[in-house]
PDB file of N, CA and C in Angstrom:
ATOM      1  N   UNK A   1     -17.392  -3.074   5.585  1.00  0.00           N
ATOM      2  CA  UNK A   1     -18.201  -1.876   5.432  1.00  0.00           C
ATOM      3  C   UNK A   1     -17.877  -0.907   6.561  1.00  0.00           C
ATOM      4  N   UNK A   2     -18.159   0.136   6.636  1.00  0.00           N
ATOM      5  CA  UNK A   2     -17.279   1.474   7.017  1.00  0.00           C
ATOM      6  C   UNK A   2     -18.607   2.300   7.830  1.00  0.00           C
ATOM      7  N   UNK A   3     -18.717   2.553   8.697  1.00  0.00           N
ATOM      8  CA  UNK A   3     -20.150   3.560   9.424  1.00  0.00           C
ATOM      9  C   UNK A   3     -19.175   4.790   9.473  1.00  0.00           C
ATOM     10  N   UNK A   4     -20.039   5.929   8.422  1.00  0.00           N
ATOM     11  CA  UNK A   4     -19.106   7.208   8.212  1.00  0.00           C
ATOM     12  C   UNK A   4     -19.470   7.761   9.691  1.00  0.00           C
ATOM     13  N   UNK A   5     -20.354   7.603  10.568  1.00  0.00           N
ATOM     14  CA  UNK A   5     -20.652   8.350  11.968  1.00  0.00           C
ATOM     15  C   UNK A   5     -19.826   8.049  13.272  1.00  0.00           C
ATOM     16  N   UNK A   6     -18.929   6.943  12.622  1.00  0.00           N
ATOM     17  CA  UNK A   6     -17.552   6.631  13.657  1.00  0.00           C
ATOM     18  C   UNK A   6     -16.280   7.505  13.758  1.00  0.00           C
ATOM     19  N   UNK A   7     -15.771   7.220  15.418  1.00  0.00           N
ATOM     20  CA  UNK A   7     -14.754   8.444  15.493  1.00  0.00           C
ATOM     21  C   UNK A   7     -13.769   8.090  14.839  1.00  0.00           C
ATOM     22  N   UNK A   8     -13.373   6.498  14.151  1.00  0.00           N
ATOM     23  CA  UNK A   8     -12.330   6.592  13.527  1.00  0.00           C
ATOM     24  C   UNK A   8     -12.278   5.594  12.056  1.00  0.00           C
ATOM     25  N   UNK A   9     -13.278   6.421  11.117  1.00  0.00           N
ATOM     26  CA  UNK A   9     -13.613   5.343  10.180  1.00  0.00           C
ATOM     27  C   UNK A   9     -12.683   5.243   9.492  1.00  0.00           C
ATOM     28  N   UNK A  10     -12.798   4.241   8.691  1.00  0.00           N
ATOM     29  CA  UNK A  10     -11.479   3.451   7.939  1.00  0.00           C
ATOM     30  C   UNK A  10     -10.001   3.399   9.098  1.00  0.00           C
ATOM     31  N   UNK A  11     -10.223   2.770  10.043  1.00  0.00           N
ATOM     32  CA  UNK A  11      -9.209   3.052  10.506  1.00  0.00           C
ATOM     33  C   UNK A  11      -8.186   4.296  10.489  1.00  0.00           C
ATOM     34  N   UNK A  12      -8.360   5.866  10.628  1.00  0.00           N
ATOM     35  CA  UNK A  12      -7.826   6.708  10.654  1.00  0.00           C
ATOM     36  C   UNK A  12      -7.524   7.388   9.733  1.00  0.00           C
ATOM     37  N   UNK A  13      -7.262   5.988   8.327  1.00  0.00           N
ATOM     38  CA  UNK A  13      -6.109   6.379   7.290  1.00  0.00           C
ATOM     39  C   UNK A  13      -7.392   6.450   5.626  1.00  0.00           C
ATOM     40  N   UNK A  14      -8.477   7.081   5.896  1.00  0.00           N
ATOM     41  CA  UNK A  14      -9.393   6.754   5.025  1.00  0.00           C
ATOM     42  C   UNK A  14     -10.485   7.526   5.575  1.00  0.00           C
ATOM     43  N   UNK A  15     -11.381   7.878   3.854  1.00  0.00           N
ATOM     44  CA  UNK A  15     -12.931   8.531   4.367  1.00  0.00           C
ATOM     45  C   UNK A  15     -13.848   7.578   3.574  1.00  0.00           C
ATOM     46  N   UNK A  16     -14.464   7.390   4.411  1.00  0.00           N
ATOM     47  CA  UNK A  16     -15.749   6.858   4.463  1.00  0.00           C
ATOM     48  C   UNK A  16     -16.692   7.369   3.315  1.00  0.00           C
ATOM     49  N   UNK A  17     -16.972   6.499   2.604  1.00  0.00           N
ATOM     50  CA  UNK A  17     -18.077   6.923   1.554  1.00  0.00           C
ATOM     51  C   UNK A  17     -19.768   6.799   2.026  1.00  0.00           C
ATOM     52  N   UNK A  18     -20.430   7.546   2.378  1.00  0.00           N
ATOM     53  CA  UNK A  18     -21.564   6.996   2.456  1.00  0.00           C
ATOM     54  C   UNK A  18     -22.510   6.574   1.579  1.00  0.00           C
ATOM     55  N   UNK A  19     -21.936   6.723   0.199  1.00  0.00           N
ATOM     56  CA  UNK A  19     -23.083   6.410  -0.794  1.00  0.00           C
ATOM     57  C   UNK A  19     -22.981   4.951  -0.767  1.00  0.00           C
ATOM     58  N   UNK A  20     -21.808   4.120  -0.667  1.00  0.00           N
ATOM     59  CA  UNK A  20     -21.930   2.710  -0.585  1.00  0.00           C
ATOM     60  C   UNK A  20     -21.461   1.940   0.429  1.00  0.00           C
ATOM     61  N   UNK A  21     -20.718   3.239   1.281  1.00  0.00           N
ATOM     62  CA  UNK A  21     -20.024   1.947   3.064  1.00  0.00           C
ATOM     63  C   UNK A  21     -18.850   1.730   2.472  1.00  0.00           C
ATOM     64  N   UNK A  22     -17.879   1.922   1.715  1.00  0.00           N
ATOM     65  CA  UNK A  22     -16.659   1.707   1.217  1.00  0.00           C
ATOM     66  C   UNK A  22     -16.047   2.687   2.002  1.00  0.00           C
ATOM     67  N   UNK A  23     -14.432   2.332   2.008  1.00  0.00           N
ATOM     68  CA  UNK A  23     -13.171   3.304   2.618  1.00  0.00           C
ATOM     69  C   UNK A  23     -12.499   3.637   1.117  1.00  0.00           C
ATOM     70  N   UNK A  24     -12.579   4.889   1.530  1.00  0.00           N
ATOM     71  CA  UNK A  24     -11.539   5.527   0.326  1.00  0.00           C
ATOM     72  C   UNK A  24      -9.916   5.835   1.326  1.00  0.00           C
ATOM     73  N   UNK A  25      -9.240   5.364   0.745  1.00  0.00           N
ATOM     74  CA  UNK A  25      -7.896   5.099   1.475  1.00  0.00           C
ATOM     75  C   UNK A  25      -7.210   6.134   0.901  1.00  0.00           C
ATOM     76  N   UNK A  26      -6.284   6.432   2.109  1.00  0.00           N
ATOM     77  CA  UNK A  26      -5.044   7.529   1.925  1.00  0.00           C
ATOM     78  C   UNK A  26      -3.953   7.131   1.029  1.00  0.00           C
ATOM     79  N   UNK A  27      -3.020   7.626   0.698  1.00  0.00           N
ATOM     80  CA  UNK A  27      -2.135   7.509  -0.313  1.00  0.00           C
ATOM     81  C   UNK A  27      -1.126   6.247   0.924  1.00  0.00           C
ATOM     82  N   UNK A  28      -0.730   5.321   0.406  1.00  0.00           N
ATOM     83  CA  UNK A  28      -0.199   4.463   1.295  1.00  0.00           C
ATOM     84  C   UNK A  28      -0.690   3.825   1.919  1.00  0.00           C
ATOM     85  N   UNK A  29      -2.427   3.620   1.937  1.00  0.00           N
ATOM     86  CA  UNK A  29      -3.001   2.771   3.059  1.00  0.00           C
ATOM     87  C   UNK A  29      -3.821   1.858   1.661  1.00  0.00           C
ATOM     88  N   UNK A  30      -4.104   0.729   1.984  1.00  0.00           N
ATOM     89  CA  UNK A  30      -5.009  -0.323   1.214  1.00  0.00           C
ATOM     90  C   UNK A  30      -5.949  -0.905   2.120  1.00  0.00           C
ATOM     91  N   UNK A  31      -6.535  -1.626   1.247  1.00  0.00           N
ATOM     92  CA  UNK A  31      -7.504  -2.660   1.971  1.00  0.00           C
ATOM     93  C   UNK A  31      -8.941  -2.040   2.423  1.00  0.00           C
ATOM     94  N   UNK A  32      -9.963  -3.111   3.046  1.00  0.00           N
ATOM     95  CA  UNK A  32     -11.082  -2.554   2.921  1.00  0.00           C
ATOM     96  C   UNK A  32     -11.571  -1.904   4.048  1.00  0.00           C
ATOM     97  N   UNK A  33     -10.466  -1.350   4.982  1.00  0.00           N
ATOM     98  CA  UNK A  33     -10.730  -0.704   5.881  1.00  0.00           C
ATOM     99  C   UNK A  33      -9.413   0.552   6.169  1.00  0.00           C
ATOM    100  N   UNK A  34      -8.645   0.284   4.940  1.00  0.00           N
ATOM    101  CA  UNK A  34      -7.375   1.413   5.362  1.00  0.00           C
ATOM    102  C   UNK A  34      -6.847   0.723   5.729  1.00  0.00           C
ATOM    103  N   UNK A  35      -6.517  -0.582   6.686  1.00  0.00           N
ATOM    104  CA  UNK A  35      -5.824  -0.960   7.533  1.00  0.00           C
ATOM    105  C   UNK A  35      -4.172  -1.991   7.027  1.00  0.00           C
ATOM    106  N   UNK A  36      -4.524  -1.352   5.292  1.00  0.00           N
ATOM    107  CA  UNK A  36      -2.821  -1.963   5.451  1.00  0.00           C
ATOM    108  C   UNK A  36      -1.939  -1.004   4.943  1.00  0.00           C
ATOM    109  N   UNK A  37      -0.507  -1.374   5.219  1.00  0.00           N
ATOM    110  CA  UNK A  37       0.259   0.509   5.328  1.00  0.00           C
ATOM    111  C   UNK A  37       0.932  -0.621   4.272  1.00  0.00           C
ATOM    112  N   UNK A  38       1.222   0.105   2.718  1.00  0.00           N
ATOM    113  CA  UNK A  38       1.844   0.084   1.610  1.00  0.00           C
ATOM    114  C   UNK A  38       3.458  -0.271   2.375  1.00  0.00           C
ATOM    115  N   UNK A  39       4.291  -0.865   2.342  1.00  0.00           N
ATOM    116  CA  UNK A  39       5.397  -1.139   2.178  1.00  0.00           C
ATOM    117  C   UNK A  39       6.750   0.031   1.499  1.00  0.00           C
ATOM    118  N   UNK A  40       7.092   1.045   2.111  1.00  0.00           N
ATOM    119  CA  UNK A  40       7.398   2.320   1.352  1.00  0.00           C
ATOM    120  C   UNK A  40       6.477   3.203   1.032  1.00  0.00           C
ATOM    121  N   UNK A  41       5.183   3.157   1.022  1.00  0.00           N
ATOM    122  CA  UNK A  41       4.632   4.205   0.564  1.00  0.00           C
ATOM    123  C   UNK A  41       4.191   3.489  -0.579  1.00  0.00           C
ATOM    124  N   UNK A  42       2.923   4.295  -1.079  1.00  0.00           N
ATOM    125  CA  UNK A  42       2.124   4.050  -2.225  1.00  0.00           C
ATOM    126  C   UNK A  42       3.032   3.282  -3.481  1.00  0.00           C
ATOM    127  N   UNK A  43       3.810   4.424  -3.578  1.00  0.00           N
ATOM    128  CA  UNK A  43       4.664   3.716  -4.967  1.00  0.00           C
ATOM    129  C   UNK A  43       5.988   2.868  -4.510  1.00  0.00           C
ATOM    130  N   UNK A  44       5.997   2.237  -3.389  1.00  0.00           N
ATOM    131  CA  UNK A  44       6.778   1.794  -2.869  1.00  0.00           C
ATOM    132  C   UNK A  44       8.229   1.448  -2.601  1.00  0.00           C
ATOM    133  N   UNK A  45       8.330   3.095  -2.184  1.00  0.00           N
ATOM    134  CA  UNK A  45      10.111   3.643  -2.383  1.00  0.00           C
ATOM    135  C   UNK A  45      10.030   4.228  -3.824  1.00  0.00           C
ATOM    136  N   UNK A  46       8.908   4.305  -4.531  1.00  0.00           N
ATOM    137  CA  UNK A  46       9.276   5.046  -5.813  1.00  0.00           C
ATOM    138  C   UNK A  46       9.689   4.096  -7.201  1.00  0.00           C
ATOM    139  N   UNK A  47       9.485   2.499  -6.896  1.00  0.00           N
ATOM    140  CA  UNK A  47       9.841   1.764  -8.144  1.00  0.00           C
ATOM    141  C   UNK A  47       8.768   0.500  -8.181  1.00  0.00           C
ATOM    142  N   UNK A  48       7.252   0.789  -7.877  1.00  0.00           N
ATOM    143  CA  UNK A  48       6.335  -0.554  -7.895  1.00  0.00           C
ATOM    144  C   UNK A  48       5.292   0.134  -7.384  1.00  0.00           C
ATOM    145  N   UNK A  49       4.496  -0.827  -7.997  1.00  0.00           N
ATOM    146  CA  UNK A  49       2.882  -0.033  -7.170  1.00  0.00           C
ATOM    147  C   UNK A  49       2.515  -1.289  -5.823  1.00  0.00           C
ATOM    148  N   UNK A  50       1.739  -0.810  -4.683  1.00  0.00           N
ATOM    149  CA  UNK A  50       1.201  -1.602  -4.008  1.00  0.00           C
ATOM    150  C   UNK A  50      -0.063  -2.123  -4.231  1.00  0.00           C
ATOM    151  N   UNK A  51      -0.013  -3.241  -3.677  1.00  0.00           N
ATOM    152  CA  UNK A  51      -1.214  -4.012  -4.045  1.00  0.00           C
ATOM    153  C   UNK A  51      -1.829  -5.170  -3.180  1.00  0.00           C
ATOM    154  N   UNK A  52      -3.278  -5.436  -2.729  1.00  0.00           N
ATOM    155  CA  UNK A  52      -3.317  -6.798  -1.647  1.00  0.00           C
ATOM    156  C   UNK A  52      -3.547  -7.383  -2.533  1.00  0.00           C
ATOM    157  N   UNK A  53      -2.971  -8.886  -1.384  1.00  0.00           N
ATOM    158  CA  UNK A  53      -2.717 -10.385  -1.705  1.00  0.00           C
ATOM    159  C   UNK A  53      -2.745 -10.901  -0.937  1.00  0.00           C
ATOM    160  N   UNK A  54      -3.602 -11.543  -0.719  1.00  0.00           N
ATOM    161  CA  UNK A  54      -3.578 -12.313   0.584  1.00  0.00           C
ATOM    162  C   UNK A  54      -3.751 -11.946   1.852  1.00  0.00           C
ATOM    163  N   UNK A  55      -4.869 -10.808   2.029  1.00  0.00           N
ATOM    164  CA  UNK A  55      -4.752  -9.904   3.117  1.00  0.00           C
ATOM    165  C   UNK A  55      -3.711  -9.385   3.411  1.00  0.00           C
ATOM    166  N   UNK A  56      -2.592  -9.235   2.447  1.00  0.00           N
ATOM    167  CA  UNK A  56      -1.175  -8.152   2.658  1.00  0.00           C
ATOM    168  C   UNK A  56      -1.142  -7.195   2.166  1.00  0.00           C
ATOM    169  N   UNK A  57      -0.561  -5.902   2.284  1.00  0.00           N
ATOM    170  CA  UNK A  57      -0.258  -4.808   1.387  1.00  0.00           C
ATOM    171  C   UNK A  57       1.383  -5.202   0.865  1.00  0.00           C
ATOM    172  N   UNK A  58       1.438  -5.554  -0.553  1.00  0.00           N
ATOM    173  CA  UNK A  58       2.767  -5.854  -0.947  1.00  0.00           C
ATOM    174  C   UNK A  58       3.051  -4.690  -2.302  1.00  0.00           C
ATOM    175  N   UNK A  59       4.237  -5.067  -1.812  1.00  0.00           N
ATOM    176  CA  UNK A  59       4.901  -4.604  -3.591  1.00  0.00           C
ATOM    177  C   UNK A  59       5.577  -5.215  -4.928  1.00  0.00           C
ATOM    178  N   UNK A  60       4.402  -4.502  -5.892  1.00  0.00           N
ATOM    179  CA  UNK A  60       5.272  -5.161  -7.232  1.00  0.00           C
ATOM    180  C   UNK A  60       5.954  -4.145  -7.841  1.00  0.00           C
ATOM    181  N   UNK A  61       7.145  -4.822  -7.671  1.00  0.00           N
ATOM    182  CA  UNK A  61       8.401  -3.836  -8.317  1.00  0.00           C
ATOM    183  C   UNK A  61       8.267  -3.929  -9.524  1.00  0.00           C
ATOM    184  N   UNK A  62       9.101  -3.059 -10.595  1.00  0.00           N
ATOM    185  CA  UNK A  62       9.696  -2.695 -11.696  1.00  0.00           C
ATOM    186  C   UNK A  62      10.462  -2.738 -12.125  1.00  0.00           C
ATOM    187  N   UNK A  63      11.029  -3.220 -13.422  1.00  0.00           N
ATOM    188  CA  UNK A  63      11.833  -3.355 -14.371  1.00  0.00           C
ATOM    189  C   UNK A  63      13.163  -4.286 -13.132  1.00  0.00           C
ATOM    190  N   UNK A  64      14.308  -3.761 -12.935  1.00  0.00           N
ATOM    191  CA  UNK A  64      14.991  -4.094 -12.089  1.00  0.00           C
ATOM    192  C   UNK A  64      15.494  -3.967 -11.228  1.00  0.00           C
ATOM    193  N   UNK A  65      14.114  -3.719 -10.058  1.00  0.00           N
ATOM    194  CA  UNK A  65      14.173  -3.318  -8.810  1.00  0.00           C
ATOM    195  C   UNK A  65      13.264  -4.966  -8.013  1.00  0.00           C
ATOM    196  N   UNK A  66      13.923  -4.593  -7.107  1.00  0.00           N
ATOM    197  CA  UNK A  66      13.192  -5.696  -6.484  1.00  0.00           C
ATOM    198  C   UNK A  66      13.316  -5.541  -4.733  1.00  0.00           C
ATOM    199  N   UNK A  67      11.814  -6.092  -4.168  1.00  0.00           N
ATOM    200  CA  UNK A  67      11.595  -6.009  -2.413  1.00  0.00           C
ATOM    201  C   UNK A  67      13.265  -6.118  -1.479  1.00  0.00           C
ATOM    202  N   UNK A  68      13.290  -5.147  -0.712  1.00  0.00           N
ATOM    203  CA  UNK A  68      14.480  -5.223   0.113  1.00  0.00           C
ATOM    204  C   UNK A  68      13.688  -5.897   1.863  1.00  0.00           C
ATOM    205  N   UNK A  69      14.368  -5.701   2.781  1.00  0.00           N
ATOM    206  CA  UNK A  69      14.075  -6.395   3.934  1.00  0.00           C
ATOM    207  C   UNK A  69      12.840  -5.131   4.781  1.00  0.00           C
ATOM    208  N   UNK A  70      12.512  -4.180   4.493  1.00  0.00           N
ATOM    209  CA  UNK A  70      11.477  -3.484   4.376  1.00  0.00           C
ATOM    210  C   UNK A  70       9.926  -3.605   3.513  1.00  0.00           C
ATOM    211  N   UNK A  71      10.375  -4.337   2.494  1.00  0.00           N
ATOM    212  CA  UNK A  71       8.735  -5.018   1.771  1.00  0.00           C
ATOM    213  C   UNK A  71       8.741  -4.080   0.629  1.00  0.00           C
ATOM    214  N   UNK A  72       9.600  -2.622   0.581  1.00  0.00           N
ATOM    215  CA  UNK A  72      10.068  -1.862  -0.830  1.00  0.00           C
ATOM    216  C   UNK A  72      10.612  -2.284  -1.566  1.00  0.00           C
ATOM    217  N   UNK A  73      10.566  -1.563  -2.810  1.00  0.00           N
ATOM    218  CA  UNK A  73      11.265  -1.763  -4.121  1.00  0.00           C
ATOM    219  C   UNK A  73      12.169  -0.621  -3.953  1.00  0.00           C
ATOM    220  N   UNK A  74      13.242  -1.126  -3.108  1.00  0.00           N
ATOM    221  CA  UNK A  74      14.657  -0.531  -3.034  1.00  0.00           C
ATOM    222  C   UNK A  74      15.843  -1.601  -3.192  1.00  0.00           C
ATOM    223  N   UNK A  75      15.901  -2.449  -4.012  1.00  0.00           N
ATOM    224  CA  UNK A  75      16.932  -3.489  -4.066  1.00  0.00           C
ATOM    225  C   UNK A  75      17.082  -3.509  -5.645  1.00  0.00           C
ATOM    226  N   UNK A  76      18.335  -4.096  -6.212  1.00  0.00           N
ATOM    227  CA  UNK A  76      18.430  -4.806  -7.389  1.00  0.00           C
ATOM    228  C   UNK A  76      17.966  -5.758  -7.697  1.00  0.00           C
ATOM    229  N   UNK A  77      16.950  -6.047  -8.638  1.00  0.00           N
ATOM    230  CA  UNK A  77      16.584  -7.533  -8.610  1.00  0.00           C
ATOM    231  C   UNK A  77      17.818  -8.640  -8.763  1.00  0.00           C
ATOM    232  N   UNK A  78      17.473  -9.477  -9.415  1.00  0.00           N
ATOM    233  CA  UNK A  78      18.319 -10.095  -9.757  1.00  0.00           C
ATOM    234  C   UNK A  78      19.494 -10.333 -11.021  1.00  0.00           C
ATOM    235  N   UNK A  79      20.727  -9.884 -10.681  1.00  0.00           N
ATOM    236  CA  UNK A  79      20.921  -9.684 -12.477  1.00  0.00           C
ATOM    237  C   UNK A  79      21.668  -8.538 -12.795  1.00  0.00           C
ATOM    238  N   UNK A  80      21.043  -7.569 -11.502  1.00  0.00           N
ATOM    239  CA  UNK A  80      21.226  -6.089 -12.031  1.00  0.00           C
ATOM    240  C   UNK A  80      22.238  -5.691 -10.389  1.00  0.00           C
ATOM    241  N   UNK A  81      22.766  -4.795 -10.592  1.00  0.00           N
ATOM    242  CA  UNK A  81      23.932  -3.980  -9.918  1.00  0.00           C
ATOM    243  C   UNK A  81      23.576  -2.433  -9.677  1.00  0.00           C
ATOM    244  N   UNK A  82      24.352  -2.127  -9.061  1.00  0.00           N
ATOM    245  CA  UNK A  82      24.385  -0.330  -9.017  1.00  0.00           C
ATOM    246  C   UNK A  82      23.638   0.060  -7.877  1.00  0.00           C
ATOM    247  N   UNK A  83      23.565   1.327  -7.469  1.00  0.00           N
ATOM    248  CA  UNK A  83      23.132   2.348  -6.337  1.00  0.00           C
ATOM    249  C   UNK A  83      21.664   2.057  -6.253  1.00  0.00           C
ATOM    250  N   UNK A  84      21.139   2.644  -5.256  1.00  0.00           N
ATOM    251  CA  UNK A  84      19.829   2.521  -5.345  1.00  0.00           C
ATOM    252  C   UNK A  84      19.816   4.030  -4.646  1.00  0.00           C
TER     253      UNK A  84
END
């Protein structure tokens, strides 16, 4: 829960709802305080949405893209070839 009268609610990356104490998170931030940074960005590099698991901010890629050594969906999955 989130006190909207703090200097840095939701951890920086988020506003504070006061109707229920929830963090409304920035584009790229998750979790119940803001405090996890999306892996690429929201859409993560542009081919998966982010999502927690396990207290992580991860990414599920698309079609045939798959996590590179950054935690994005900037790789070929498996199978597949070509540029990214």
């Amino acid at each position: 829960e989130c006190q909207p009268n703090a200097e840095r609610p939701c951890t920086g990356h988020g506003a504070c709802l006061q109707a229920d104490g929830t963090c409304s998170c920035e584009t790229g931030w998750k979790g119940p305080l803001c405090d996890l940074e999306c892996p690429g960005g929201q859409s993560c590099g542009g081919h998966g949405a982010c999502m927690v698991v396990n207290g992580q901010a991860v990414c599920n890629c698309s079609g045939a893209w798959a996590t590179d050594h950054t935690g994005a969906c900037l790789a070929c999955a498996r199978g597949w070839s070509g540029t990214t």
